[in-house]
N, C-alpha and C. Protein backbone atom coordinates (compact mmCIF):
# COMPACT_ATOMS: atom_id res chain seq x y z
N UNK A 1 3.18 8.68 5.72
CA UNK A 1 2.92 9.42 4.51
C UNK A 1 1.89 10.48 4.81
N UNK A 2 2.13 12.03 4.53
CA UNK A 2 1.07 12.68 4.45
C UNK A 2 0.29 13.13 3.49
N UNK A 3 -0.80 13.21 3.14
CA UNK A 3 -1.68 13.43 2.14
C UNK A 3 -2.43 14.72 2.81
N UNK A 4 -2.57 15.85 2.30
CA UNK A 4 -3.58 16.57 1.98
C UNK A 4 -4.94 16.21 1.61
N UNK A 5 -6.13 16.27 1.80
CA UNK A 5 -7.94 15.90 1.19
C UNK A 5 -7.82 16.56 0.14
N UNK A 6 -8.07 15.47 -1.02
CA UNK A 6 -8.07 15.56 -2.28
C UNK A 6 -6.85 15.06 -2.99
N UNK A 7 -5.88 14.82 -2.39
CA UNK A 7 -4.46 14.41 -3.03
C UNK A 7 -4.90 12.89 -3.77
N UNK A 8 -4.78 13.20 -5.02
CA UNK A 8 -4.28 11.76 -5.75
C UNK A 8 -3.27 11.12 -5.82
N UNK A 9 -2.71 10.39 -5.94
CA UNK A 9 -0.91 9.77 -5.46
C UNK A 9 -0.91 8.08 -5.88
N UNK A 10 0.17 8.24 -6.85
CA UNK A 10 0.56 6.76 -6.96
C UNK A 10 1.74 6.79 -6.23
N UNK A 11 1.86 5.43 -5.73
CA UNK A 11 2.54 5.15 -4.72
C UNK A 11 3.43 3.61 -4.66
N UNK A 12 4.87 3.68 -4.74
CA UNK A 12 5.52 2.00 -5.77
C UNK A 12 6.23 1.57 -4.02
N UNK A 13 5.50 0.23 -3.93
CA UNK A 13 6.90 -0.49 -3.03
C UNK A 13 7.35 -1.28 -4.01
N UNK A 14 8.72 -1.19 -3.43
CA UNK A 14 9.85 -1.88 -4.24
C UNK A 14 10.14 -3.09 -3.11
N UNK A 15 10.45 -4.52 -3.27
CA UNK A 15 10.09 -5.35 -2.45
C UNK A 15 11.70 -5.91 -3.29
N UNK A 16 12.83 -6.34 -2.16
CA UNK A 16 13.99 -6.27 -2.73
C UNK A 16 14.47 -8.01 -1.52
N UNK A 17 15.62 -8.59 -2.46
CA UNK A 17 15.90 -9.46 -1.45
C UNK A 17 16.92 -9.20 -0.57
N UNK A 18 17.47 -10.10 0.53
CA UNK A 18 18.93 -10.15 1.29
C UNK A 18 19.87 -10.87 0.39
N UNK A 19 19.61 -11.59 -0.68
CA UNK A 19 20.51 -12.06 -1.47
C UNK A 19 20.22 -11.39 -2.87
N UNK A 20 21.42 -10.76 -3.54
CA UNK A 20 20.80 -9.38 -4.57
C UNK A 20 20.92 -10.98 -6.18
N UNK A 21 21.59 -11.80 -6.21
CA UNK A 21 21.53 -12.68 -6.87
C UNK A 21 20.08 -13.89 -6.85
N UNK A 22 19.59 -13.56 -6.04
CA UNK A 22 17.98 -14.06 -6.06
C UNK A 22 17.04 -13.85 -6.96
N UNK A 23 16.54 -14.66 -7.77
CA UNK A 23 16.01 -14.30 -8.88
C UNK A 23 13.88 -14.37 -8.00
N UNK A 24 13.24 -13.72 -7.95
CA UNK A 24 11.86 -13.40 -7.32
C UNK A 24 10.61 -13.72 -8.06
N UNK A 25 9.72 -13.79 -7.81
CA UNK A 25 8.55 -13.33 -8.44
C UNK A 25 7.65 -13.37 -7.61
N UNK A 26 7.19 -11.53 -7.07
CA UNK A 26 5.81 -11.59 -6.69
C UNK A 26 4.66 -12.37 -7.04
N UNK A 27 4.19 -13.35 -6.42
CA UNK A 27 2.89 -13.88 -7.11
C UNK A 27 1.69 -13.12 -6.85
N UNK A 28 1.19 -12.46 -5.50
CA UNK A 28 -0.02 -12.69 -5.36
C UNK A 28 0.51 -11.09 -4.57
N UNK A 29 -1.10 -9.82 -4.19
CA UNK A 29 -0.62 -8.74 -3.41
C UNK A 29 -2.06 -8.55 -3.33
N UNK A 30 -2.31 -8.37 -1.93
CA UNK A 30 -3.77 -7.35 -1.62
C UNK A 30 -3.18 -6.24 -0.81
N UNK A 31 -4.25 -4.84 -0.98
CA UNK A 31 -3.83 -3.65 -0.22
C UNK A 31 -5.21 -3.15 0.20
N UNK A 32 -4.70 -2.85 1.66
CA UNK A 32 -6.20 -2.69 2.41
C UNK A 32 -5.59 -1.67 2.94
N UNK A 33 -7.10 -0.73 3.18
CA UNK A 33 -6.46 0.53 4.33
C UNK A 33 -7.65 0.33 5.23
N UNK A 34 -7.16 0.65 6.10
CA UNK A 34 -7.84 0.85 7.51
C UNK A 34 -7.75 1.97 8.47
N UNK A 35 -9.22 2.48 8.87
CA UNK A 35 -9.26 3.35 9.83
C UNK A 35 -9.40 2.94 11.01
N UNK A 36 -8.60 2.77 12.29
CA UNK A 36 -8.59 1.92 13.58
C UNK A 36 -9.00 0.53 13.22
N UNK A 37 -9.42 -0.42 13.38
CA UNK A 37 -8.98 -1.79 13.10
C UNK A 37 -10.01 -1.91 12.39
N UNK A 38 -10.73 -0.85 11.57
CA UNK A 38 -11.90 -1.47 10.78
C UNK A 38 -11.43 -0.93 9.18
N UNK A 39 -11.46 -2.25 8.35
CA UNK A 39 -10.98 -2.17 6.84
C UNK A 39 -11.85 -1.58 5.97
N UNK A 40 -11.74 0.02 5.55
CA UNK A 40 -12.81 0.50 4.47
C UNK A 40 -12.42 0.29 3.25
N UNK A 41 -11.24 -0.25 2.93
CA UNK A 41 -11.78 -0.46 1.37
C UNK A 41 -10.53 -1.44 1.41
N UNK A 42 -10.98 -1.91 0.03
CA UNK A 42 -9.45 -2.70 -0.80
C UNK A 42 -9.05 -1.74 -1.65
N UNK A 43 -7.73 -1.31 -1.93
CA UNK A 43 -7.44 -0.38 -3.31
C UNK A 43 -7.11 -1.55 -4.50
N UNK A 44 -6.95 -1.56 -5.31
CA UNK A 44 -6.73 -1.55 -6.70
C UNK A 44 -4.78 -1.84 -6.84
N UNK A 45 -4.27 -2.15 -7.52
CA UNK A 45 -2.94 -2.68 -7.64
C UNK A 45 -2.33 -3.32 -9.21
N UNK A 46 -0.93 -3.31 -8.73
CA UNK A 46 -0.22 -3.47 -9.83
C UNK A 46 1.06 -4.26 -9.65
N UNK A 47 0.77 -5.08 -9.81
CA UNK A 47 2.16 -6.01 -9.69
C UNK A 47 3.04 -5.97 -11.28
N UNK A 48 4.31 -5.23 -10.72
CA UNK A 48 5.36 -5.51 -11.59
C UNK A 48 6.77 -5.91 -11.35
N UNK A 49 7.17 -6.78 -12.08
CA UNK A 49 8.55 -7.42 -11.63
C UNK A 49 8.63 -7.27 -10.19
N UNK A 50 9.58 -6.64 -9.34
CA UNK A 50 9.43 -6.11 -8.15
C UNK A 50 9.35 -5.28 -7.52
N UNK A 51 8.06 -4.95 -8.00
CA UNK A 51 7.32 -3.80 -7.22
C UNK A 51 5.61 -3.79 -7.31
N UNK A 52 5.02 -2.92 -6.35
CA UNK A 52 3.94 -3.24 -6.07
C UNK A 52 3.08 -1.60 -5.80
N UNK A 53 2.42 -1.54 -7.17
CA UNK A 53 1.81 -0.55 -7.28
C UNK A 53 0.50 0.25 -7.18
N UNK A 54 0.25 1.44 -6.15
CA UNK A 54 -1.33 1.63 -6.56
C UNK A 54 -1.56 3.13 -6.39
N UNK A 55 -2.84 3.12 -6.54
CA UNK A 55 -2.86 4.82 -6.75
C UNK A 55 -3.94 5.09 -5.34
N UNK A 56 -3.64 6.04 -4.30
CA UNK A 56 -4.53 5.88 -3.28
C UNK A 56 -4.99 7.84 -3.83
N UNK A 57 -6.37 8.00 -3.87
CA UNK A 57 -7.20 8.97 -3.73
C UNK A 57 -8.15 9.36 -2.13
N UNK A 58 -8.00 10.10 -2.28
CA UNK A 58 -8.41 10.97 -0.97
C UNK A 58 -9.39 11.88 -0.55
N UNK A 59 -9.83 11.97 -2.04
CA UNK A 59 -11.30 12.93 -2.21
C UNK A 59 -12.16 12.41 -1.25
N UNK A 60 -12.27 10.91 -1.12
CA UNK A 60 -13.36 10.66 -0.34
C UNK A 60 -13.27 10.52 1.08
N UNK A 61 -11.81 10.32 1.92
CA UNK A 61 -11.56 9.82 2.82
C UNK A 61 -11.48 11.13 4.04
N UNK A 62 -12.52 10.78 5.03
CA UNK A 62 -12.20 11.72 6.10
C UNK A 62 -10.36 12.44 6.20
N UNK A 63 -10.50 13.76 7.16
CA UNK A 63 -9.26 13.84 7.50
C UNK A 63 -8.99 12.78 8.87
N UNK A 64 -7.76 12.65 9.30
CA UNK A 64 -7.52 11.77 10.05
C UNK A 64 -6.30 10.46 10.05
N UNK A 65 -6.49 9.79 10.82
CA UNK A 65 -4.99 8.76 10.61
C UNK A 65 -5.82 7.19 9.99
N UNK A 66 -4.88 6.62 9.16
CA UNK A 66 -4.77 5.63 8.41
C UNK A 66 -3.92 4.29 8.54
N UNK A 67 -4.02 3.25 8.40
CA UNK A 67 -3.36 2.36 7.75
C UNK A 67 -3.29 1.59 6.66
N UNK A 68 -1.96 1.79 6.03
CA UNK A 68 -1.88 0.96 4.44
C UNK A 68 -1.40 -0.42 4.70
N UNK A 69 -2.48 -1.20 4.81
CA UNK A 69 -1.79 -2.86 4.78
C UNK A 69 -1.13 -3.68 3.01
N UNK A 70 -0.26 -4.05 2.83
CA UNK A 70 -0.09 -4.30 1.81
C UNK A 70 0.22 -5.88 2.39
N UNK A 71 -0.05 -6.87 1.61
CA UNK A 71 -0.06 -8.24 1.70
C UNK A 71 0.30 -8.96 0.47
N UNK A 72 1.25 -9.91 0.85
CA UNK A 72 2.30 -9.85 -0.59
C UNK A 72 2.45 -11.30 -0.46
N UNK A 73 3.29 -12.33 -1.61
CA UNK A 73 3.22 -13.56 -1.56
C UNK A 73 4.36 -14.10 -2.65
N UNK A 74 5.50 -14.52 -1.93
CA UNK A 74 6.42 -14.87 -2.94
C UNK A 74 6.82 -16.35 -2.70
N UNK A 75 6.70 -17.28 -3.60
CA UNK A 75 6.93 -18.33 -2.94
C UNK A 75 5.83 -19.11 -2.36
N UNK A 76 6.51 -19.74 -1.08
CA UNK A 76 6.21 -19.95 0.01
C UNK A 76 5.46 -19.03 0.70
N UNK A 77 6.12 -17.97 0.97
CA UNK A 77 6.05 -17.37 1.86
C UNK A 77 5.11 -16.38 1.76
N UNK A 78 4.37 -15.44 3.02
CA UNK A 78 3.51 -14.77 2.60
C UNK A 78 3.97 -13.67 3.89
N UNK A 79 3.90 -12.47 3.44
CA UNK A 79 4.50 -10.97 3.87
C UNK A 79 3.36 -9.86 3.79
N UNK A 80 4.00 -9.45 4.92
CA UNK A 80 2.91 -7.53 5.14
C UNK A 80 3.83 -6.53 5.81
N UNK A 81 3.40 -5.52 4.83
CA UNK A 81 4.02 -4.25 5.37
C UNK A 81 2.87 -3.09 5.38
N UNK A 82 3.16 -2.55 6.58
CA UNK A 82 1.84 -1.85 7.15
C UNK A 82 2.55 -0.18 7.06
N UNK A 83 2.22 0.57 6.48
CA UNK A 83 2.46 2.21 6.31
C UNK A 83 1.34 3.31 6.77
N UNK A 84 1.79 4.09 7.69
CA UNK A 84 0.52 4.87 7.97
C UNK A 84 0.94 6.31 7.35
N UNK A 85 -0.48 6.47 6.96
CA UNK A 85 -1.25 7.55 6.35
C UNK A 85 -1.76 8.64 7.29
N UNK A 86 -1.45 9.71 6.93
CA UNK A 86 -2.43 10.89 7.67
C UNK A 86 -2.50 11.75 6.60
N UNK A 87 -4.39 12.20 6.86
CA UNK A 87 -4.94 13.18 5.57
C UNK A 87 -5.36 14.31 6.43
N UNK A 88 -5.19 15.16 5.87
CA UNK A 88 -4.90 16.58 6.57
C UNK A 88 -6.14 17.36 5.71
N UNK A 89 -6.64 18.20 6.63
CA UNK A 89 -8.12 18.72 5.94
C UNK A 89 -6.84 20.08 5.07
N UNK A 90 -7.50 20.67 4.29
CA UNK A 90 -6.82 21.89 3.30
C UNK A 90 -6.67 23.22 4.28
N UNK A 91 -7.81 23.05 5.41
CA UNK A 91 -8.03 24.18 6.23
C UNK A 91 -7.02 24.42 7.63
């Protein structure tokens, strides 16, 4: 994903099954970003039916490369999907 410095952006994963007759429920979701293996923040979130929502701001965040950890929990089971970010100075 690229972001521009300063870009505000909500941003939806849609979290879908292999069986479309599976009835789901997200229970539980943390979202962390990270700059090289060190975690600067937790964002903020939104769990709905199935999907998993948040708004990432950029005003504050150096330019540079990112990772979006999202950590999810259905069931049993517990899931991550990792998305990288790059914020691009305006200049």
């Amino acid at each position: 994903m690229l972001f521009i410095k300063g870009e505000v952006r909500k941003i939806d994963m849609i979290v879908s099954s292999c069986n479309e007759k599976e009835n789901f429920e997200i229970a539980t979701a943390k979202v962390e970003l990270y700059k090289g293996c060190n975690m600067i923040s937790e964002l903020p979130k939104m769990i709905e039916e199935h999907s998993i929502t948040i708004t990432l701001d950029t005003s504050t965040l150096d330019a540079g490369y990112y990772n979006l950890v999202i950590t999810y929990s259905i069931g049993a089971e517990t899931m991550k999907r990792k998305f990288e970010v790059e914020i691009q100075d305006v200049c």
